[in-house]
N, C-alpha and C. Protein backbone atom coordinates (compact mmCIF):
# COMPACT_ATOMS: atom_id res chain seq x y z
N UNK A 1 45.02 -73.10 183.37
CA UNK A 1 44.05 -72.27 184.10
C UNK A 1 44.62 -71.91 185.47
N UNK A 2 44.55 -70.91 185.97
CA UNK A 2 45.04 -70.45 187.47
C UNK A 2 43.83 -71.33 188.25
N UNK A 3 44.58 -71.45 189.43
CA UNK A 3 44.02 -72.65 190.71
C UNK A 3 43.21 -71.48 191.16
N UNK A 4 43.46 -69.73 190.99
CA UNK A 4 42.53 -69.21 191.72
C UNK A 4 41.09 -68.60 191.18
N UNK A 5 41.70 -67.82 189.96
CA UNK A 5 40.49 -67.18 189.22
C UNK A 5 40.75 -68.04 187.95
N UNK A 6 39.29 -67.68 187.56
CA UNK A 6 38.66 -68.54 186.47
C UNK A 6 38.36 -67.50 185.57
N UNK A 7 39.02 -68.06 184.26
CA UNK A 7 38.76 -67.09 182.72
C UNK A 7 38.18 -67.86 181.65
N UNK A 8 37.01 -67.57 181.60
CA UNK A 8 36.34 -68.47 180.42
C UNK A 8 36.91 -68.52 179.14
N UNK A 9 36.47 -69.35 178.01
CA UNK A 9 37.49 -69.13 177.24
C UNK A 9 36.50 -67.74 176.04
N UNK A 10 35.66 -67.35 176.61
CA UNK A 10 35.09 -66.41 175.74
C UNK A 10 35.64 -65.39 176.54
N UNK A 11 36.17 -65.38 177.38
CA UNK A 11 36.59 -63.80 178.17
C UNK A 11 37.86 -63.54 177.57
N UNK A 12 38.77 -64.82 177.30
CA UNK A 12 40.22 -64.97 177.16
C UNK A 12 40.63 -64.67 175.68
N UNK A 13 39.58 -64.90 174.96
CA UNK A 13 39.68 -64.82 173.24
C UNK A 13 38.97 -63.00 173.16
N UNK A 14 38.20 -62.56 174.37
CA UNK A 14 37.99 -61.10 173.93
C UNK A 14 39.24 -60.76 174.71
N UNK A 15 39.49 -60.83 175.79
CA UNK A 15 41.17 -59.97 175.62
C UNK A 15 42.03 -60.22 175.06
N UNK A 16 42.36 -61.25 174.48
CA UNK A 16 43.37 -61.03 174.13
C UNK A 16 43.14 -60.47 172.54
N UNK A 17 41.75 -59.99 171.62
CA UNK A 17 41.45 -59.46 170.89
C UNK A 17 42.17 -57.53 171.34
N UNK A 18 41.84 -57.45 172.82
CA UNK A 18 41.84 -56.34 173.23
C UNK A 18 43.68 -55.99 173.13
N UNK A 19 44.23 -56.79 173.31
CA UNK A 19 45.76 -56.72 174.09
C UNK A 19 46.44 -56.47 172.63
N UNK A 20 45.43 -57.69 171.49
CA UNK A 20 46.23 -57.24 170.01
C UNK A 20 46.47 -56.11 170.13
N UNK A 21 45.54 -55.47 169.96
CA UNK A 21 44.47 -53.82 169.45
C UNK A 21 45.86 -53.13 170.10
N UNK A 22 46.71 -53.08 171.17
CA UNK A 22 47.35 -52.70 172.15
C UNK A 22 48.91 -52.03 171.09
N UNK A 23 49.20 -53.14 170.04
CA UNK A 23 50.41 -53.21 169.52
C UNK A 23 52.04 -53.17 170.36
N UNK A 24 51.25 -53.83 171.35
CA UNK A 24 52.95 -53.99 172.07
C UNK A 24 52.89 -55.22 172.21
N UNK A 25 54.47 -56.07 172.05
CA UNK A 25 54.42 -57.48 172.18
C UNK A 25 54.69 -57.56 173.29
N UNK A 26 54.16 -58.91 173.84
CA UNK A 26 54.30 -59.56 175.32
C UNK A 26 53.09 -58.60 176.36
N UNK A 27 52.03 -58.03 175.63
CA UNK A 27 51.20 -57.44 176.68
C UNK A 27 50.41 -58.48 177.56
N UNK A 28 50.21 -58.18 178.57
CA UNK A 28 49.15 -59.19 179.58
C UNK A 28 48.23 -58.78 180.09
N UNK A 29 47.40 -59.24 180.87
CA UNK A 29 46.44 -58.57 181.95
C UNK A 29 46.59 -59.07 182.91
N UNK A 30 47.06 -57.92 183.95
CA UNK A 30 46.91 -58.06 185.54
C UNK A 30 45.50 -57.98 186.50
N UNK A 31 44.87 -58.94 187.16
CA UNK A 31 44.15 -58.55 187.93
C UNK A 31 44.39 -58.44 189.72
N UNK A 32 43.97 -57.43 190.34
CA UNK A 32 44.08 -57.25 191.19
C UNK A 32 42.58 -56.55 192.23
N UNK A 33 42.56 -56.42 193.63
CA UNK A 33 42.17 -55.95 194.60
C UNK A 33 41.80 -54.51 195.18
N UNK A 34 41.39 -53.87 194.75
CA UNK A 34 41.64 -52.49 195.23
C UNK A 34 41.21 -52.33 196.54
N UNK A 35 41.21 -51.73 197.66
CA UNK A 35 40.73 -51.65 198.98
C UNK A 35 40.46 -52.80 199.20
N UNK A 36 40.59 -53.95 199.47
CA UNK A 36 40.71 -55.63 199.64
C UNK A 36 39.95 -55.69 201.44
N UNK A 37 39.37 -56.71 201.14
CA UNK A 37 38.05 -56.97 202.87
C UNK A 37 37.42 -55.94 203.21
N UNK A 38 37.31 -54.60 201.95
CA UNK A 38 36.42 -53.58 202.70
C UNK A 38 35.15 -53.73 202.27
N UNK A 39 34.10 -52.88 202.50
CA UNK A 39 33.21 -52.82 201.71
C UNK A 39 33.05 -52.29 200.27
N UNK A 40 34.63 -51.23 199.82
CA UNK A 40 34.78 -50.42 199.30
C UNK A 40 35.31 -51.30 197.92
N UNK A 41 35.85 -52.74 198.19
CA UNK A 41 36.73 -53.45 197.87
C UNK A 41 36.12 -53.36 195.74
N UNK A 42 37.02 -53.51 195.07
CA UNK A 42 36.73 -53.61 193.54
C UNK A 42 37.69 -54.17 193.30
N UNK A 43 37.09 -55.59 192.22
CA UNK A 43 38.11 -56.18 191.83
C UNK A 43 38.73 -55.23 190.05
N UNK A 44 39.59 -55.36 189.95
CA UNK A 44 40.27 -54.63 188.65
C UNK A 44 40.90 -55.45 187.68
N UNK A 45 40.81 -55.37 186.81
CA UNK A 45 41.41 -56.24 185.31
C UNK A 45 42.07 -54.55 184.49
N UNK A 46 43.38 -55.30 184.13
CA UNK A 46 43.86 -53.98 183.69
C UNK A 46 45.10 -54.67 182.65
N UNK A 47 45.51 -53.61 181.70
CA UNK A 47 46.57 -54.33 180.68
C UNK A 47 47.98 -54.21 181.37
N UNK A 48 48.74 -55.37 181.24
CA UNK A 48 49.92 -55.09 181.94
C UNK A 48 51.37 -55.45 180.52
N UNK A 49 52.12 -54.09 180.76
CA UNK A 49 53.06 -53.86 179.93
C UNK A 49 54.20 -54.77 180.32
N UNK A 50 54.98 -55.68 179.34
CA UNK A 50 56.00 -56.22 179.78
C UNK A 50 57.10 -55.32 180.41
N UNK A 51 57.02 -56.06 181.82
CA UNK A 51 57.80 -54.75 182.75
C UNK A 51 57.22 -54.33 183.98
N UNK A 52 55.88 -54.13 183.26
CA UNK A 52 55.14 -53.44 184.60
C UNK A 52 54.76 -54.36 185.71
N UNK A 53 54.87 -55.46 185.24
CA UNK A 53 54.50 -56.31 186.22
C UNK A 53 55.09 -56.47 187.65
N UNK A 54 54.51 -57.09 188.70
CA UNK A 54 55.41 -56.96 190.19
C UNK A 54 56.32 -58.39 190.22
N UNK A 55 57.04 -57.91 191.08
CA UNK A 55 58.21 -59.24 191.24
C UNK A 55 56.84 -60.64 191.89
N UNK A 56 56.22 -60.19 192.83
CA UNK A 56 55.69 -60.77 193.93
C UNK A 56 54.16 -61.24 192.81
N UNK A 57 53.95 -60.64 192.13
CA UNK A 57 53.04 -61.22 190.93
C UNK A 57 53.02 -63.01 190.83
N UNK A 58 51.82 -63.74 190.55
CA UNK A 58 51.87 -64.46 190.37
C UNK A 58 51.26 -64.78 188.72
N UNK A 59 52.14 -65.68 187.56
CA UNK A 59 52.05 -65.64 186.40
C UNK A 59 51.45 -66.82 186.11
N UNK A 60 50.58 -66.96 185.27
CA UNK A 60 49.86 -67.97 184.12
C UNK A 60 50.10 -67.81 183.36
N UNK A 61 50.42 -68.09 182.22
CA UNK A 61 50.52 -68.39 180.18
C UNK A 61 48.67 -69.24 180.64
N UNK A 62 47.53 -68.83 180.34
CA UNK A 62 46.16 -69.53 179.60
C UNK A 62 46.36 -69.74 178.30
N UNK A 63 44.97 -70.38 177.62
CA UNK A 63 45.52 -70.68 176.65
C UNK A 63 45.47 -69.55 175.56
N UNK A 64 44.62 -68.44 176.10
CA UNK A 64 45.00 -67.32 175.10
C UNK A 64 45.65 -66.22 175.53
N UNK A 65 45.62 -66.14 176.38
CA UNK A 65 46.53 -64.47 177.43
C UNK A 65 47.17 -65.18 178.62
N UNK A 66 48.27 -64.36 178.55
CA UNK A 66 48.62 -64.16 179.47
C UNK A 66 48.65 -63.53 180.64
N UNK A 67 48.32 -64.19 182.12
CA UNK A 67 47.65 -63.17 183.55
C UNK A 67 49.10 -63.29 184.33
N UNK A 68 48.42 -62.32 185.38
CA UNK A 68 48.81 -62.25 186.07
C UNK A 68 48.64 -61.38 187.24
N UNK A 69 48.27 -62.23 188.39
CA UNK A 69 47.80 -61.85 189.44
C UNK A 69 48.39 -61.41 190.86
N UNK A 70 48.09 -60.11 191.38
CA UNK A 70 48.63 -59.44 192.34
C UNK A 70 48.60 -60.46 193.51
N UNK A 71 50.19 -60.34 194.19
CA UNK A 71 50.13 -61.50 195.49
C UNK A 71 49.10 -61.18 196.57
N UNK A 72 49.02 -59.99 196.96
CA UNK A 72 47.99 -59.18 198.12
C UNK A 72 46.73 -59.56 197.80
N UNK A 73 46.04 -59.74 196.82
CA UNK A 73 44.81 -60.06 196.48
C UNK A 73 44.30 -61.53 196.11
N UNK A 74 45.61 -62.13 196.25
CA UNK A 74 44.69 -63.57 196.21
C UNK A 74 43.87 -64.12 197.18
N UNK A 75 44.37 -64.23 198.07
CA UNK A 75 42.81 -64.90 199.15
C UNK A 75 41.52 -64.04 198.55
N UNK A 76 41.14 -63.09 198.20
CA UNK A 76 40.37 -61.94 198.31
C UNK A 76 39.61 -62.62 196.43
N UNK A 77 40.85 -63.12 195.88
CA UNK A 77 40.02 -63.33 194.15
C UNK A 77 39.83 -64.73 194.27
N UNK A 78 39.80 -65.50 195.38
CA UNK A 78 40.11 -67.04 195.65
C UNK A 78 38.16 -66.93 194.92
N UNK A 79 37.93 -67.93 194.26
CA UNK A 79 36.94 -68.61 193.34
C UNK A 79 36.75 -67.14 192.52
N UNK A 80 36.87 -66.43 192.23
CA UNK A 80 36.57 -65.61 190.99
C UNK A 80 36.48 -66.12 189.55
N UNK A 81 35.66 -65.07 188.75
CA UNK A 81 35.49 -65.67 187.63
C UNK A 81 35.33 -64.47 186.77
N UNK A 82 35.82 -65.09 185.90
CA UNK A 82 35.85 -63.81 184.19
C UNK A 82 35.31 -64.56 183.18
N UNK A 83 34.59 -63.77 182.72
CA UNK A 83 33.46 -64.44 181.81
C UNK A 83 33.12 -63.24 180.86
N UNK A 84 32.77 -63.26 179.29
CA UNK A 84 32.23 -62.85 178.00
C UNK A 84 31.41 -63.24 177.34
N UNK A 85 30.03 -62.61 178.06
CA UNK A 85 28.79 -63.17 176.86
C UNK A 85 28.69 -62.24 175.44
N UNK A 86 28.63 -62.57 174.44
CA UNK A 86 28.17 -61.78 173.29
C UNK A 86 26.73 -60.86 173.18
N UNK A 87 26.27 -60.27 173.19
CA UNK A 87 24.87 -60.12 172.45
C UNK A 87 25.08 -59.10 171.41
N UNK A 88 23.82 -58.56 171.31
CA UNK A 88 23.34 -57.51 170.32
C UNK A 88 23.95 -56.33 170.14
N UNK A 89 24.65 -55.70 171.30
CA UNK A 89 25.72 -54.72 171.10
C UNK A 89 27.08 -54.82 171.43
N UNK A 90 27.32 -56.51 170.78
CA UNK A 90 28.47 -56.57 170.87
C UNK A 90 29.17 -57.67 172.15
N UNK A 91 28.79 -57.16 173.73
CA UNK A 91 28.87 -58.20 174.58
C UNK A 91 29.32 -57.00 175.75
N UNK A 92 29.56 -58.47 176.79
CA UNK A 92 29.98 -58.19 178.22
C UNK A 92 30.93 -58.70 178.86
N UNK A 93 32.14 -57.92 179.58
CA UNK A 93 33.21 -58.68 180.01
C UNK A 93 32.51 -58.45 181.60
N UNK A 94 32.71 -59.73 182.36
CA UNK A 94 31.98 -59.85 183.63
C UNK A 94 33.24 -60.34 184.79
N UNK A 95 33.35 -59.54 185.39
CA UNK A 95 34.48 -60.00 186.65
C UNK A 95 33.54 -60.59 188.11
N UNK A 96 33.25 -61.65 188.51
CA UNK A 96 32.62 -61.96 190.00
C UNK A 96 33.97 -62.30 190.80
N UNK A 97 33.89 -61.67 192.06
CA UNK A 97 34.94 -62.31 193.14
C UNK A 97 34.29 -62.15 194.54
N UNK A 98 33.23 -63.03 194.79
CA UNK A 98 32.31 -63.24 196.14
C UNK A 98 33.19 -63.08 197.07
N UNK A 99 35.02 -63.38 197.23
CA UNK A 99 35.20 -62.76 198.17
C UNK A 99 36.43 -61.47 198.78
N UNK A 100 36.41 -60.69 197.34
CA UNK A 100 37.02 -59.38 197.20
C UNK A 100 36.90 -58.72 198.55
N UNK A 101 35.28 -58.37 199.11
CA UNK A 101 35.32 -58.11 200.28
C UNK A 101 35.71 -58.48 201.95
N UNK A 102 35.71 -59.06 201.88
CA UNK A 102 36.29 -60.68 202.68
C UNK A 102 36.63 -61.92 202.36
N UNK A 103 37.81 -62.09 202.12
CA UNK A 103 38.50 -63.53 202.27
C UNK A 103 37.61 -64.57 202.40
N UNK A 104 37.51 -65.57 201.88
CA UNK A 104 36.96 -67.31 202.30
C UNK A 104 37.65 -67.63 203.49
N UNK A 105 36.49 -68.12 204.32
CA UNK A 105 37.21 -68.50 205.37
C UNK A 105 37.03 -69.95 205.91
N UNK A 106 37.29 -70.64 206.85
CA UNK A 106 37.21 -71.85 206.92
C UNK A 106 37.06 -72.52 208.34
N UNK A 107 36.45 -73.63 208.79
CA UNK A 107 36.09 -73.83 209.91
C UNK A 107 37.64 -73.40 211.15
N UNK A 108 38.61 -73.23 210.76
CA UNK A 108 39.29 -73.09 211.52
C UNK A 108 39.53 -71.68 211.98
N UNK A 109 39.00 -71.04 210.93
CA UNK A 109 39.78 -69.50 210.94
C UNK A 109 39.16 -69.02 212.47
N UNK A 110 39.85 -67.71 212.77
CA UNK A 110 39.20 -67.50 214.44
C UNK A 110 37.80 -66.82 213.84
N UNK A 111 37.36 -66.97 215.27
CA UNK A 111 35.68 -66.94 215.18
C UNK A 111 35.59 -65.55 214.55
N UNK A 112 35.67 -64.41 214.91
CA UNK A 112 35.37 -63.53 214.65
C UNK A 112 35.60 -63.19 212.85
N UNK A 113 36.43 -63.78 211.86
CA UNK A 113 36.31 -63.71 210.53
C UNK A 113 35.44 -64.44 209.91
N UNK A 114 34.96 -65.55 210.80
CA UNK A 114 34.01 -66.19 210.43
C UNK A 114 32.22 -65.60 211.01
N UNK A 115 32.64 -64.97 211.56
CA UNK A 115 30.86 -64.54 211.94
C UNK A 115 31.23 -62.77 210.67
N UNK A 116 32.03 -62.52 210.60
CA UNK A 116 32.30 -61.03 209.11
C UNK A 116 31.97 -62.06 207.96
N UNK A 117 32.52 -63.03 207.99
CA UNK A 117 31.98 -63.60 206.49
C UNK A 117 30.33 -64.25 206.87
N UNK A 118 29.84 -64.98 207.34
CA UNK A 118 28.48 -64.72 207.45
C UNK A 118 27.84 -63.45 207.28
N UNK A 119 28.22 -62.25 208.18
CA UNK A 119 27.67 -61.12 207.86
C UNK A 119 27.27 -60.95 206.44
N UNK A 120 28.58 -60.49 206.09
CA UNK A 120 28.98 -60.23 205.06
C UNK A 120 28.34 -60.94 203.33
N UNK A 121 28.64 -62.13 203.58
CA UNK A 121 28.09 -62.87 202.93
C UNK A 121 26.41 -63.63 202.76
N UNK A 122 25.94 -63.69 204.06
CA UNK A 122 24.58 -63.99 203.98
C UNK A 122 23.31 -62.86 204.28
N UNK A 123 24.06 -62.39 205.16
CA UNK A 123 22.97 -61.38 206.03
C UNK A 123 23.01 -59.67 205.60
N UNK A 124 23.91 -59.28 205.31
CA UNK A 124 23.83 -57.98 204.81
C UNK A 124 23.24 -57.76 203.24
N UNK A 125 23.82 -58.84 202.51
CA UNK A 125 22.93 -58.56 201.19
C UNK A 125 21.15 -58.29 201.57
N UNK A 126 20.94 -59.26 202.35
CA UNK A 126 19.35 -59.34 202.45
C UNK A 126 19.32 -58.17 203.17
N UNK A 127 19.51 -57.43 204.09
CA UNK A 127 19.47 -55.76 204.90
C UNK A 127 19.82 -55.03 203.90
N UNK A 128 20.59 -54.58 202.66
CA UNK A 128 21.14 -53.79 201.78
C UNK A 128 19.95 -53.79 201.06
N UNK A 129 18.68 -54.41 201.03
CA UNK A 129 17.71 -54.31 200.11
C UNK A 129 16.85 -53.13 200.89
N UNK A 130 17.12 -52.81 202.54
CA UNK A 130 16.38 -52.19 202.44
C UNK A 130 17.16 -51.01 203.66
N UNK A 131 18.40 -50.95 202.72
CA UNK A 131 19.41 -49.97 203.31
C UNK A 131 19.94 -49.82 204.66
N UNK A 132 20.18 -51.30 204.71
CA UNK A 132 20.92 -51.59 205.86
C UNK A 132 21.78 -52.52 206.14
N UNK A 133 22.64 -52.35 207.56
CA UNK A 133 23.68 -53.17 207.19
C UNK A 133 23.96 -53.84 208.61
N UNK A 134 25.08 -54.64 209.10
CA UNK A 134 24.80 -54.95 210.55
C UNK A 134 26.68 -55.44 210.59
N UNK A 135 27.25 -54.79 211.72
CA UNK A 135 28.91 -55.08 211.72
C UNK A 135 28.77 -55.81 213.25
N UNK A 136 29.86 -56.39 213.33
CA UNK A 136 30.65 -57.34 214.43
C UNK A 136 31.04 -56.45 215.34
N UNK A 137 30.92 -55.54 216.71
CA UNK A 137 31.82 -54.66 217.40
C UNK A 137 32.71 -55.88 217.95
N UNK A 138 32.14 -57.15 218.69
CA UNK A 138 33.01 -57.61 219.63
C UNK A 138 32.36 -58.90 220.33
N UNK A 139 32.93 -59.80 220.60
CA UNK A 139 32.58 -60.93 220.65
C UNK A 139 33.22 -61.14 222.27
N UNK A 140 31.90 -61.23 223.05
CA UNK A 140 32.21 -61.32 224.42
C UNK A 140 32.74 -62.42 225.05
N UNK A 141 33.38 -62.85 226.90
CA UNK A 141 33.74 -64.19 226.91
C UNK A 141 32.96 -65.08 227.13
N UNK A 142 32.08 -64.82 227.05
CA UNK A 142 30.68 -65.79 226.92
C UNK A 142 29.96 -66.30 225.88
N UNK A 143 30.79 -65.83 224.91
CA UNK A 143 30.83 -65.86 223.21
C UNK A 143 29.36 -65.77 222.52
N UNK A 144 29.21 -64.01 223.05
CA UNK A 144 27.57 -63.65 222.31
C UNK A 144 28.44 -62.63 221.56
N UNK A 145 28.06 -62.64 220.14
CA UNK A 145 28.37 -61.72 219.30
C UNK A 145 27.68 -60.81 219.52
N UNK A 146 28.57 -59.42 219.72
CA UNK A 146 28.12 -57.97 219.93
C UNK A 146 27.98 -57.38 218.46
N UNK A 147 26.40 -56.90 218.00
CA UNK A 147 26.49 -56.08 216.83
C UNK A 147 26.12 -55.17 216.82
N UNK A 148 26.33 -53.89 215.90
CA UNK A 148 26.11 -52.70 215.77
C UNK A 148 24.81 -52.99 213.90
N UNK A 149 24.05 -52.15 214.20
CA UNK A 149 23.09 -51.89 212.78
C UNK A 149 23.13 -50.60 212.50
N UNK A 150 23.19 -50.90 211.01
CA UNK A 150 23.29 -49.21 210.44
C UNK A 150 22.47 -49.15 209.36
N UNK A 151 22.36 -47.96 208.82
CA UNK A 151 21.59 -47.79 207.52
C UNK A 151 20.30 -47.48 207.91
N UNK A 152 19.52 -48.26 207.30
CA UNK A 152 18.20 -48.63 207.14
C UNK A 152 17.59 -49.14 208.51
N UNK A 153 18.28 -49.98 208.79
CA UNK A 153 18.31 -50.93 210.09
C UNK A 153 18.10 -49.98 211.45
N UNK A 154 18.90 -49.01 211.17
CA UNK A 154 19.17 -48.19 212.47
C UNK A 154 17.65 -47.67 213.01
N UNK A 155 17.17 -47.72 214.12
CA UNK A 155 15.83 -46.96 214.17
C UNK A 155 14.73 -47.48 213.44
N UNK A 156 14.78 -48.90 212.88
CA UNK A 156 13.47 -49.99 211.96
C UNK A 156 13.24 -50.40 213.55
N UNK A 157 11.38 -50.08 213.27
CA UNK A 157 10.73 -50.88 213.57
C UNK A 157 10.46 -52.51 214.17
N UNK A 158 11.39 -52.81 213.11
CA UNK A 158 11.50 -54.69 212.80
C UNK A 158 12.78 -54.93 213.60
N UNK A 159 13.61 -54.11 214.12
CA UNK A 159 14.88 -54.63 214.28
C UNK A 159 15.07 -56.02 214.93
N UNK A 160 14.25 -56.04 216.33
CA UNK A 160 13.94 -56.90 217.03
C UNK A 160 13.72 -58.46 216.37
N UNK A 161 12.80 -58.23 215.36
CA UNK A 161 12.79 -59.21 214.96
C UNK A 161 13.59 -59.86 213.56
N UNK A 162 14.13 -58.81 213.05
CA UNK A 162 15.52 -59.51 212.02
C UNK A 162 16.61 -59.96 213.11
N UNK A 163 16.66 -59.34 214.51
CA UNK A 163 18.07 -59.80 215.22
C UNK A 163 17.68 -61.04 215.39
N UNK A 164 16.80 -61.39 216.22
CA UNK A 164 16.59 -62.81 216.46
C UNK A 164 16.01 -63.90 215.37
N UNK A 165 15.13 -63.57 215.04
CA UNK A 165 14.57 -64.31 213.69
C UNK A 165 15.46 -64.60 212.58
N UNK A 166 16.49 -63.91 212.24
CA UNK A 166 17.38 -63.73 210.77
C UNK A 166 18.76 -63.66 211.19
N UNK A 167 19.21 -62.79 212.03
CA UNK A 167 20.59 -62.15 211.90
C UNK A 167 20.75 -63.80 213.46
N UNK A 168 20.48 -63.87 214.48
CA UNK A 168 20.98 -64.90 215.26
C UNK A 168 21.13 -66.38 215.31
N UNK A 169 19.76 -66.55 214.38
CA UNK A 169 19.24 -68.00 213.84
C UNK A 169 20.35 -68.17 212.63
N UNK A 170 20.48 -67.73 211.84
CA UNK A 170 21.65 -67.65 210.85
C UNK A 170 23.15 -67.66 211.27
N UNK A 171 23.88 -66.91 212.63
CA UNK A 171 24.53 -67.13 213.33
C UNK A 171 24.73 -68.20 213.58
N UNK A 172 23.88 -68.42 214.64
CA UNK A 172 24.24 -69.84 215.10
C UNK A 172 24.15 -71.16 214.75
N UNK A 173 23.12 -70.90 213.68
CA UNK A 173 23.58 -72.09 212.72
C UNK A 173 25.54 -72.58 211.95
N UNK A 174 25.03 -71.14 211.83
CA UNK A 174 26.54 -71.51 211.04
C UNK A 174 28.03 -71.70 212.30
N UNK A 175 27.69 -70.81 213.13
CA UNK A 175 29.04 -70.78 213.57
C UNK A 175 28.02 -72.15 215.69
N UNK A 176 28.16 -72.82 215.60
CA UNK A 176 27.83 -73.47 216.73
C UNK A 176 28.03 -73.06 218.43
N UNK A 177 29.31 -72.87 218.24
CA UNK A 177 29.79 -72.09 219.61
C UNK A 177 29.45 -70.78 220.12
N UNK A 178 28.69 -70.29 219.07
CA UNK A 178 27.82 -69.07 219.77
C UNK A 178 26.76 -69.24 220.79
N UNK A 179 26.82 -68.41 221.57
CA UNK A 179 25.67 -68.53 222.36
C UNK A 179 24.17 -67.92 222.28
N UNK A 180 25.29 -66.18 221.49
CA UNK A 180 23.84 -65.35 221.41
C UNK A 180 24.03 -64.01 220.81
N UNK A 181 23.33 -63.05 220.22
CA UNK A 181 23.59 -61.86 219.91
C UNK A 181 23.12 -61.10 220.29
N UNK A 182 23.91 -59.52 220.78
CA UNK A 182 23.42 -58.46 221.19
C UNK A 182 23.50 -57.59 220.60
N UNK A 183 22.40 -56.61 220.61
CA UNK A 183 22.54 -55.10 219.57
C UNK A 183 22.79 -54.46 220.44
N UNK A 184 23.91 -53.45 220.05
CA UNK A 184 24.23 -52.29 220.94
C UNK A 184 24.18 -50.72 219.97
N UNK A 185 23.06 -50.90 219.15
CA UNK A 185 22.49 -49.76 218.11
C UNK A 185 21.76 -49.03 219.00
N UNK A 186 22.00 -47.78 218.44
CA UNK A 186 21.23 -46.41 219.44
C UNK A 186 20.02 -46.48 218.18
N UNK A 187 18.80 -47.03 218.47
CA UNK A 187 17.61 -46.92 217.96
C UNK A 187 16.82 -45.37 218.05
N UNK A 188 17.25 -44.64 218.84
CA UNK A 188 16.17 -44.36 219.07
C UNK A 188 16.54 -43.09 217.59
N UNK A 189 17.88 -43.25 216.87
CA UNK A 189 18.30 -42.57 215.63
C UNK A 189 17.46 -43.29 214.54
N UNK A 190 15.85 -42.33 214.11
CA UNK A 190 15.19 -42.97 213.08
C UNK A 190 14.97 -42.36 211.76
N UNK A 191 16.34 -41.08 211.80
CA UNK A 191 16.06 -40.55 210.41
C UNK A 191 15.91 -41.61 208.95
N UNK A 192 17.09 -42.49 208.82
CA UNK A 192 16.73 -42.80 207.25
C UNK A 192 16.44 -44.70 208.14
N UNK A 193 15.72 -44.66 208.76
CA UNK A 193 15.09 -46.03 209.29
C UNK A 193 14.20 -46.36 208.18
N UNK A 194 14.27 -47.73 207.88
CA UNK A 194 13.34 -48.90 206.91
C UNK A 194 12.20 -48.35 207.56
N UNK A 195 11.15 -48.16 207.37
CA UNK A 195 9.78 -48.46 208.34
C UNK A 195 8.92 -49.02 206.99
């Protein structure tokens, strides 16, 4: 099994059903990163021709296919998972990589990748429900995280109280050495505002 991504063995017995179907020997599947820490980021599973593969590739033999994974995208597929449920029309090949968009990061990393992965990871899903989003501009020397809100967020009503209530309390839990957060969003822009 790769130390990074995880292939169930129902994912591994449908590709390599798929790779037969292929009729070339030694076919594999490469997965990789596309736009990697963006928002834009997609993880990709794709057939790889003996050959096509990169030098800088990193290779597994599993126990039914053979992978192999792009060097640029590992931090980014670090806990991923490939998975194949069956049903009624047949089934589903399922790729998760929680951190395609941002890297895992770790108490050491500098502060500022660690308050993007909070974002990122805790606080924007819950704003994306209601079309909004909230970025890092800049982290002052007094260490109050400067944020910008967009979307939905921009021109809400509530802002006030998701900054402090949700988006700072969540902060500073996680990251300690904060002191505090500031919005530097031009509110008074309330076309596509949550209300």
């Amino acid at each position: 099994m790769s130390s990074v991504v995880s292939v169930s063995l129902g994912a591994q017995k449908y590709l390599a059903g798929l790779l037969e179907r292929q009729n070339v020997e030694g076919m594999a599947v490469r997965i990789f990163v596309t736009q990697p820490g963006t928002k834009y980021a997609e993880t990709c599973l794709a057939y790889c021709r003996p050959g096509e593969e990169k030098a800088t590739d990193h290779h597994f033999e599993l126990e039914h296919i053979s992978l192999y994974l792009e060097e640029n995208s590992l931090p980014y597929l670090e806990e991923a998972e490939v998975d194949f449920q069956e049903d009624k029309m047949g089934g589903q090949l399922t790729i998760k990589a929680p951190n395609a968009k941002m890297p895992k990061v770790s108490s050491d990393s500098p502060i500022n990748e660690r308050i993007n992965y909070v974002l990122h990871t805790e606080i924007n899903p819950g704003l994306a429900s209601h079309g909004g989003e909230v970025s890092l501009v800049e982290i002052t020397k007094d260490m109050v995280a400067v944020l910008k809100f967009g979307g939905g967020c921009q021109g809400c009503s509530a802002v006030d109280l998701t900054l402090k209530e949700g988006v700072e309390k969540t902060l500073q839990e996680r990251i300690p050495e904060l002191t505090g957060v500031r919005d530097v969003t031009d509110h008074s822009q309330t076309e596509n505002a949550y209300m």
